[in-house]
C-alpha atoms as a PDB file:
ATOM      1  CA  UNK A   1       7.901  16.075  10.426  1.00  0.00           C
ATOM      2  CA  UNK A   2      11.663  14.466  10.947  1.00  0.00           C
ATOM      3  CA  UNK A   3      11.937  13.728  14.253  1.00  0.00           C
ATOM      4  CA  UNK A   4      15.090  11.887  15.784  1.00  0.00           C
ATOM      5  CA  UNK A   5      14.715   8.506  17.550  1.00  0.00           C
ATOM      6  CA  UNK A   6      16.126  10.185  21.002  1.00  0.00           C
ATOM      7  CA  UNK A   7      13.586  13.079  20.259  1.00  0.00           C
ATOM      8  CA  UNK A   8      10.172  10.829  19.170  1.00  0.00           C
ATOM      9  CA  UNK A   9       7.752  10.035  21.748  1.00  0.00           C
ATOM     10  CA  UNK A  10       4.963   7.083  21.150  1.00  0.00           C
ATOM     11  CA  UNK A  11       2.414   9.417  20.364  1.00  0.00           C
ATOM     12  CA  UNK A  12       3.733  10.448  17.434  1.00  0.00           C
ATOM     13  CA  UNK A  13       4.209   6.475  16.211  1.00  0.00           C
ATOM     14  CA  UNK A  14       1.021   5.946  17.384  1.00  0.00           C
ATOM     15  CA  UNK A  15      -0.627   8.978  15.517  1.00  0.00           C
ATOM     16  CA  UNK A  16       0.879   7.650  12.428  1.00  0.00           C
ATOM     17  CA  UNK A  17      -0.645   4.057  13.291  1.00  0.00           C
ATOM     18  CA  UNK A  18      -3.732   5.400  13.602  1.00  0.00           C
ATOM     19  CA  UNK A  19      -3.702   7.466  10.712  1.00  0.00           C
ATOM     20  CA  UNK A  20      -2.248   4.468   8.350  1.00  0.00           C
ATOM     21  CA  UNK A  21      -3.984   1.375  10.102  1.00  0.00           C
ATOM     22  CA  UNK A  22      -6.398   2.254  12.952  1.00  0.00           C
ATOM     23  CA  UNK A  23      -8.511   4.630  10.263  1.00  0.00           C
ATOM     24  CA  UNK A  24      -8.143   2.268   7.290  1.00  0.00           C
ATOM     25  CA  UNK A  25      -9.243  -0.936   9.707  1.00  0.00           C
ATOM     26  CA  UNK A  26     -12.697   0.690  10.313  1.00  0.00           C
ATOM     27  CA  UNK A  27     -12.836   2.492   6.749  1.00  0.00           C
ATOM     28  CA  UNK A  28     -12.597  -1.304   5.708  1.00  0.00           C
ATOM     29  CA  UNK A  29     -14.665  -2.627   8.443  1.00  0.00           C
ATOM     30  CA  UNK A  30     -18.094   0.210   7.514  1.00  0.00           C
ATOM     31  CA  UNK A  31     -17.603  -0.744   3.406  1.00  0.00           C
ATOM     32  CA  UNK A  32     -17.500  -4.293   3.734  1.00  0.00           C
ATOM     33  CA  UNK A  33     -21.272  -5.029   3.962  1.00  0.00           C
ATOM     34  CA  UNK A  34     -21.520  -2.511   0.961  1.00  0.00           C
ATOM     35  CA  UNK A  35     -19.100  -5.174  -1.186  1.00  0.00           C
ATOM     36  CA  UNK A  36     -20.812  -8.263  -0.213  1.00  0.00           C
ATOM     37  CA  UNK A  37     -24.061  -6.536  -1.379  1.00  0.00           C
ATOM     38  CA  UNK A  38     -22.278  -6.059  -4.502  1.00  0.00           C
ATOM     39  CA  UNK A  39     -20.310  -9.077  -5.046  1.00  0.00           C
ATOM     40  CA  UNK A  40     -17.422  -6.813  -5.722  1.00  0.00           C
ATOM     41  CA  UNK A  41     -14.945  -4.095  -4.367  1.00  0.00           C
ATOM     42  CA  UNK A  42     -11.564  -2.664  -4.695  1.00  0.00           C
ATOM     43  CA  UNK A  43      -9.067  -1.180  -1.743  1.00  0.00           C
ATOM     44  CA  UNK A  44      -5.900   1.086  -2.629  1.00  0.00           C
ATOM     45  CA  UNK A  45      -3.986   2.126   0.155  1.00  0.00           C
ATOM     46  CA  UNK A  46      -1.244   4.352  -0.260  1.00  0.00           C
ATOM     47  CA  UNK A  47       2.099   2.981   0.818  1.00  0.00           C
ATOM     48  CA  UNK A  48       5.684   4.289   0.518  1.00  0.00           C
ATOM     49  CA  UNK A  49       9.439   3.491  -0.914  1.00  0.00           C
ATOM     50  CA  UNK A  50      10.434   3.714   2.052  1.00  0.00           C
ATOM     51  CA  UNK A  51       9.604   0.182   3.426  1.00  0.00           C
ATOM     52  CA  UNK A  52      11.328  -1.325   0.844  1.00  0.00           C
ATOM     53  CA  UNK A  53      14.851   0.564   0.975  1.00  0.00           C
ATOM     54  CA  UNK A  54      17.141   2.536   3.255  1.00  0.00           C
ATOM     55  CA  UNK A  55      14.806   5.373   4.929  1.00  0.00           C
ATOM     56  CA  UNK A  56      15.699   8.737   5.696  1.00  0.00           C
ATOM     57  CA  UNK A  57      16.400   9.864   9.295  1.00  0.00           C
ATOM     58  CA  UNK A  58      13.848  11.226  11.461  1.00  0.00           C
ATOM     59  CA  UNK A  59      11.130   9.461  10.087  1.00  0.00           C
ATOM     60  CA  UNK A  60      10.784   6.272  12.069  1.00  0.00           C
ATOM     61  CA  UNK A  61       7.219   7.195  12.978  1.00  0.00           C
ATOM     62  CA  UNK A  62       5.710   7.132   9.404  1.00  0.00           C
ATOM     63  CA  UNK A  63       8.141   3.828   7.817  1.00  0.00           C
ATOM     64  CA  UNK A  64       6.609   1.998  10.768  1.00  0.00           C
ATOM     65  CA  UNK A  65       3.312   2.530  10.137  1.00  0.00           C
ATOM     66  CA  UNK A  66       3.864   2.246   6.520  1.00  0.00           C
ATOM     67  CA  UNK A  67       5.122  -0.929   6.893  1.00  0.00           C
ATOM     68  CA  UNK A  68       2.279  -1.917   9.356  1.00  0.00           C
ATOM     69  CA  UNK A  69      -0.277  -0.921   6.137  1.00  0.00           C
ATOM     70  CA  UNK A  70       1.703  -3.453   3.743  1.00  0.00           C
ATOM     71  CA  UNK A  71       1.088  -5.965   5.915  1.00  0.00           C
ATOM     72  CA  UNK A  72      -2.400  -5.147   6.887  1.00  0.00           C
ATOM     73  CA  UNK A  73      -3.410  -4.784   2.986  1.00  0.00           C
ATOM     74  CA  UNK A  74      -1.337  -8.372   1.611  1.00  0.00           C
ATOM     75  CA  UNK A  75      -3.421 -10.212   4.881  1.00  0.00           C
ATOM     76  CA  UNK A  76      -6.782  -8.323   3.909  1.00  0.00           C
ATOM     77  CA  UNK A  77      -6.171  -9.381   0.196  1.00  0.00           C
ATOM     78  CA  UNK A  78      -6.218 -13.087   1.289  1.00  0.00           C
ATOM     79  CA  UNK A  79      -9.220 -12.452   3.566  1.00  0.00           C
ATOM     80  CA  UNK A  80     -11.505 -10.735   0.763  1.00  0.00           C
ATOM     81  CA  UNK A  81     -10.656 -12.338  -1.871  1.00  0.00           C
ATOM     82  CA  UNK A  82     -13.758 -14.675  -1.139  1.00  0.00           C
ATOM     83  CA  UNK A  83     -16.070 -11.295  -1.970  1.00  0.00           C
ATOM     84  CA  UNK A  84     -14.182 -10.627  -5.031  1.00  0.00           C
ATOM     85  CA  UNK A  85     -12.639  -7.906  -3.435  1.00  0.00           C
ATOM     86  CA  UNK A  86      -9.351  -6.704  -4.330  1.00  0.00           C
ATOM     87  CA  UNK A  87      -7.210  -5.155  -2.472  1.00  0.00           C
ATOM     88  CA  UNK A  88      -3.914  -3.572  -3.885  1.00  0.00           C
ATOM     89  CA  UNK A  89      -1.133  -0.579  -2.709  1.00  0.00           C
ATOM     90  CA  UNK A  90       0.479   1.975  -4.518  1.00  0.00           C
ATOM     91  CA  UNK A  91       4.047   2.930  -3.501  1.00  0.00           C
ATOM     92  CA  UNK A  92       4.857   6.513  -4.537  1.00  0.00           C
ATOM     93  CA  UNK A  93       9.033   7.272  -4.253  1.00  0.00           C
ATOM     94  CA  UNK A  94       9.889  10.829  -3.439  1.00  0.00           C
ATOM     95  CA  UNK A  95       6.935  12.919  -4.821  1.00  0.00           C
ATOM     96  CA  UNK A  96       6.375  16.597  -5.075  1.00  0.00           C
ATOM     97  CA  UNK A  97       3.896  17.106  -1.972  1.00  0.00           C
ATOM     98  CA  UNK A  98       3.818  19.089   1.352  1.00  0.00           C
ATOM     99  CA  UNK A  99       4.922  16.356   2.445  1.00  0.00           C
ATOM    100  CA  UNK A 100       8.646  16.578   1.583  1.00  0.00           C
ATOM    101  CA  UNK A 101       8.498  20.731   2.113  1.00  0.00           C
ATOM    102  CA  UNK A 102      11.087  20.501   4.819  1.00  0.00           C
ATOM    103  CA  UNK A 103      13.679  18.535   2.910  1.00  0.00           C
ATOM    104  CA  UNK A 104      16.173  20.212   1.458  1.00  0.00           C
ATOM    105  CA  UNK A 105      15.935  21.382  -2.167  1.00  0.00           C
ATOM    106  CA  UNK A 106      19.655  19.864  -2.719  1.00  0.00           C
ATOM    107  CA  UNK A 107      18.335  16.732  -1.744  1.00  0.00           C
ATOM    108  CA  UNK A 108      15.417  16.294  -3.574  1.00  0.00           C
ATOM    109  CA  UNK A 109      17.846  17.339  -6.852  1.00  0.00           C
ATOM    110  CA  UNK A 110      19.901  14.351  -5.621  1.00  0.00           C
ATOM    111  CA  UNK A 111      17.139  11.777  -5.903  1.00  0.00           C
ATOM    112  CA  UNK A 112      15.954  13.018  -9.094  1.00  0.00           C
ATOM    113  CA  UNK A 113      19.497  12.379 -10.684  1.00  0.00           C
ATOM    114  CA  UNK A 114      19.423   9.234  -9.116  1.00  0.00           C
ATOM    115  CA  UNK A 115      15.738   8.247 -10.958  1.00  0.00           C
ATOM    116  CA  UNK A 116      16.420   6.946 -14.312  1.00  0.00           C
ATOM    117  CA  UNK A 117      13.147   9.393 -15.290  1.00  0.00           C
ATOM    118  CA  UNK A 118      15.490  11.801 -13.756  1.00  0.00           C
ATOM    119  CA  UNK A 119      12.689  13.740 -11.806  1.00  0.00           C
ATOM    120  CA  UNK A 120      10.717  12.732  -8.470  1.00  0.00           C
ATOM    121  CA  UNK A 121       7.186  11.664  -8.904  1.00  0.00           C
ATOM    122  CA  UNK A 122       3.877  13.931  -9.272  1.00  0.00           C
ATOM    123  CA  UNK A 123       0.775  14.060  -7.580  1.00  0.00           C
ATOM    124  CA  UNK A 124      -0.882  13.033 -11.446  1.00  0.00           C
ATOM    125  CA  UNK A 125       1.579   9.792 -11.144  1.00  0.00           C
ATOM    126  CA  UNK A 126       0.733   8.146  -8.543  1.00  0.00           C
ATOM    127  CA  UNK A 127      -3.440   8.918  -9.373  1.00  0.00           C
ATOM    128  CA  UNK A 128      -2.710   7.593 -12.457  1.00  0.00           C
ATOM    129  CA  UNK A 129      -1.774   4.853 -10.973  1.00  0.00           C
ATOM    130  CA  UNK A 130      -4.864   4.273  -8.562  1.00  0.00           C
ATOM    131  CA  UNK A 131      -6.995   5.207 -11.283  1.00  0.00           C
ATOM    132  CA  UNK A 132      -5.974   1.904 -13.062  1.00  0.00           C
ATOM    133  CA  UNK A 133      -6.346  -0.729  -9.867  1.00  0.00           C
ATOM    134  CA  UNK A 134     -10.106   0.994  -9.400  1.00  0.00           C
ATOM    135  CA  UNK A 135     -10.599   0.162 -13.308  1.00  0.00           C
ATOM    136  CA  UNK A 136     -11.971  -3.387 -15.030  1.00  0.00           C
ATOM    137  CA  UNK A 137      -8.268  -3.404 -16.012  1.00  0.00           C
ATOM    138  CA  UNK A 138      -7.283  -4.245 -12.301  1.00  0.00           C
ATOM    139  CA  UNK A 139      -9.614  -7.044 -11.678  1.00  0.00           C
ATOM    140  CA  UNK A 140      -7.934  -9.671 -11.694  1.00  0.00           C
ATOM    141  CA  UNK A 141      -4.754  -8.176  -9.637  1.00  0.00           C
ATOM    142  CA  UNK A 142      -4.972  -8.315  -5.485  1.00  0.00           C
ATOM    143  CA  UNK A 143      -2.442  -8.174  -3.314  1.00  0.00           C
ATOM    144  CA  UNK A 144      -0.010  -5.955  -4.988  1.00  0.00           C
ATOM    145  CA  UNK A 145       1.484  -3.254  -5.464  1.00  0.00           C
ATOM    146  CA  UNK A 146       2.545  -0.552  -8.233  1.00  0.00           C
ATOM    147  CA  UNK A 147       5.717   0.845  -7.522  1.00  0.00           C
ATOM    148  CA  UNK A 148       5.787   4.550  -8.704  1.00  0.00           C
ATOM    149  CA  UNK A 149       9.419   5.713  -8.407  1.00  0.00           C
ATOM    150  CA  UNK A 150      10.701   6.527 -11.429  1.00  0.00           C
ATOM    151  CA  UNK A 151      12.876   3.027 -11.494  1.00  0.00           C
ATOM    152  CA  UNK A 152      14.658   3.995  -8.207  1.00  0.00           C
ATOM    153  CA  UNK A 153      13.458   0.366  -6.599  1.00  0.00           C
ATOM    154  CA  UNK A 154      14.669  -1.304 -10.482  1.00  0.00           C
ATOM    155  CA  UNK A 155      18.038  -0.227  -9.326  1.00  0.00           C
ATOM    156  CA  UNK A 156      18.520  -1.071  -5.928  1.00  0.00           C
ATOM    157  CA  UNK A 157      17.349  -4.721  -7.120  1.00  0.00           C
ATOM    158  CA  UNK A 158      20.072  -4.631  -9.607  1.00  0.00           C
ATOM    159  CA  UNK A 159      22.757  -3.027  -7.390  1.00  0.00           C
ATOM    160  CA  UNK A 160      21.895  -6.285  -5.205  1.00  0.00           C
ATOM    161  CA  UNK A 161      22.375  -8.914  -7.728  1.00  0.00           C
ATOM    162  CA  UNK A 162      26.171  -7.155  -8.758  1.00  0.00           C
ATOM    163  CA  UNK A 163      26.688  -7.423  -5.002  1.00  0.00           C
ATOM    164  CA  UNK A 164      25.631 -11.567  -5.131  1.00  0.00           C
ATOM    165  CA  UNK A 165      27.605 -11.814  -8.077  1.00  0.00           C
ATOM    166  CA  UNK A 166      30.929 -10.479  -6.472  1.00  0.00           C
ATOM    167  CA  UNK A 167      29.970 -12.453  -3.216  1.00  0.00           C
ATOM    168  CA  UNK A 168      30.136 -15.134  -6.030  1.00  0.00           C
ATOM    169  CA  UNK A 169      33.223 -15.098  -7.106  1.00  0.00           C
ATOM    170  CA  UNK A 170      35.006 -14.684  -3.319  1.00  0.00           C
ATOM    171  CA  UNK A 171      33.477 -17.476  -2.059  1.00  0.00           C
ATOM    172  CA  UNK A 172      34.888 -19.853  -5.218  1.00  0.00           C
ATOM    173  CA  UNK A 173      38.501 -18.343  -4.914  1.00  0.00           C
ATOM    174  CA  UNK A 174      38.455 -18.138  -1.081  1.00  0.00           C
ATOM    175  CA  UNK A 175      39.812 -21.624   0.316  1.00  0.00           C
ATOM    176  CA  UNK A 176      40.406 -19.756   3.897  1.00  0.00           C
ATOM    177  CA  UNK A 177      38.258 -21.948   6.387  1.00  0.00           C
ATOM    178  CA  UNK A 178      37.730 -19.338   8.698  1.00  0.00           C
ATOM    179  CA  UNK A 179      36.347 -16.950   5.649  1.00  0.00           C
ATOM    180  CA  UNK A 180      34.109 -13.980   7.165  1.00  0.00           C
ATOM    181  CA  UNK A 181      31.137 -13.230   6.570  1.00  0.00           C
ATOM    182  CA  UNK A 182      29.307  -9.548   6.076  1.00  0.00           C
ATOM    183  CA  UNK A 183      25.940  -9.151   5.785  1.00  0.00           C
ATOM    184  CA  UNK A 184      24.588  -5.788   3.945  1.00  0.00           C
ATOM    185  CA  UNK A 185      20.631  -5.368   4.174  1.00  0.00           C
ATOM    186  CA  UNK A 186      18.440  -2.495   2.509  1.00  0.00           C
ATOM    187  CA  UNK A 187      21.751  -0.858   1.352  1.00  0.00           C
ATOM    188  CA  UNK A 188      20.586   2.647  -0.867  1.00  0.00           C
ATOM    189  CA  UNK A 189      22.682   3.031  -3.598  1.00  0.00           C
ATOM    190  CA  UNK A 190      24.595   5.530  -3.388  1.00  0.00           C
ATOM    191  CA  UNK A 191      25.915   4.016   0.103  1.00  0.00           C
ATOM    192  CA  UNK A 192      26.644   0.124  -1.825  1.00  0.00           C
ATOM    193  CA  UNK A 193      30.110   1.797  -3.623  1.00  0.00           C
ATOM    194  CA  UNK A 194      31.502   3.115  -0.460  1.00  0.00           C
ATOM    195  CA  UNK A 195      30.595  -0.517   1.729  1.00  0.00           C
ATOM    196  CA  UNK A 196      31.707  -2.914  -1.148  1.00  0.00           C
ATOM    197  CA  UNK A 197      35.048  -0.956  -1.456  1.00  0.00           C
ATOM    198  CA  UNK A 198      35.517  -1.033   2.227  1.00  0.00           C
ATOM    199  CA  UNK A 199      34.333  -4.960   2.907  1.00  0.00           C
ATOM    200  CA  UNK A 200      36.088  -6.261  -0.809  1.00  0.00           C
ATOM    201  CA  UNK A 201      39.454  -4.817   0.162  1.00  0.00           C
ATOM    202  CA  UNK A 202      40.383  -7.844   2.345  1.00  0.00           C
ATOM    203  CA  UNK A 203      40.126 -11.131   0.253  1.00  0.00           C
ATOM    204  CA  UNK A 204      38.368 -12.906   3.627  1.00  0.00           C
ATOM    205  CA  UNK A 205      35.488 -10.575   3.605  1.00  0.00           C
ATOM    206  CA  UNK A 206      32.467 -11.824   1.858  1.00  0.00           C
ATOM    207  CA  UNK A 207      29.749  -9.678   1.178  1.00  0.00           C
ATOM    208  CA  UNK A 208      25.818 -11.271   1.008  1.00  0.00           C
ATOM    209  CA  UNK A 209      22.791  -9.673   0.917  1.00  0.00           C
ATOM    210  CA  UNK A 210      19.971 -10.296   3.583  1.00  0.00           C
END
């Protein structure tokens, strides 16, 4: 569910933590002997867009945990990789689940025009892609992750580098020694237009990317 920062108590964050890590950490911890055994073993978590660009409100909760799991699978990738275990994530962007029942129809129409596929993702996408890290395809992959968005994280990488490139071309025409500096960070994309405009219309601003 959305639920406001002023409105979220720590039981809901740590539901989600246990849910995403606390479950997963002794899923892992009962399946390890069995890989040993077998000289071999893959792990797919499931892992979200979210971490990677600007969330939506309201869910603080779940992007926390999320972001928890990346870093619990890229540190358990390092640590099995002696058992020839992999261990990989799949990010899903928007897809069509109950998840995502509560947000607005207009919204999710919004993101699909902003996918170059022009549609969110389906439930067959993303187990496409976890059927091909559990395959002899995947073995030699570990610490990853498949990005399954429709090329919605493609553009926010290239919405970055025409941000560097303006940044660019301030700083070698600005001489001003007290030249400003504005740092944007995790910027979704159809907020970069409106901050660029507002920063680049005052030749001291320059605009980076953290």
């Amino acid at each position: 569910p959305s639920i406001s920062f002023e409105n979220l108590d720590w039981s809901e964050i740590e539901n989600n933590i246990n849910i995403n890590i606390k479950s997963n950490f002794f899923l892992v911890k009962n399946l390890l002997p069995f890989f040993k055994s077998q000289k071999k073993g893959k792990i797919i978590f499931i892992s979200t867009l979210y971490t990677e660009g600007s969330p939506p409100q309201g869910m603080l909760a779940y992007v926390s945990a999320k972001s928890a799991l990346n870093g619990f699978s890229k540190s358990l990738a390092i640590e099995l990789a002696k058992y020839n275990v992999t261990v990989n994530m799949v990010s899903p962007g928007m897809t069509d689940t109950e998840l995502i029942s509560n947000v607005p129809e207009k919204y999710k129409i919004l993101m699909a025009a902003k996918t170059p596929l022009k549609r969110l993702s389906s439930v067959k996408d993303v187990a496409e892609a976890i059927v091909f890290l559990s395959s002899d395809g995947a073995n030699y992959i570990t610490g990853e992750t498949i990005r399954v968005n429709g090329g919605q994280i493609m553009i926010w990488y290239m919405k970055y580098i025409e941000i560097l490139k303006k940044n660019l071309e301030l700083s070698k025409n600005n001489s001003n020694p007290n030249y400003k500096v504005a740092v944007l960070s995790n910027v979704i994309v159809y907020e970069i237009k409106e901050i660029l405009e507002f920063f680049l219309r005052d030749n001291e601003i320059n605009v980076i990317v953290d």
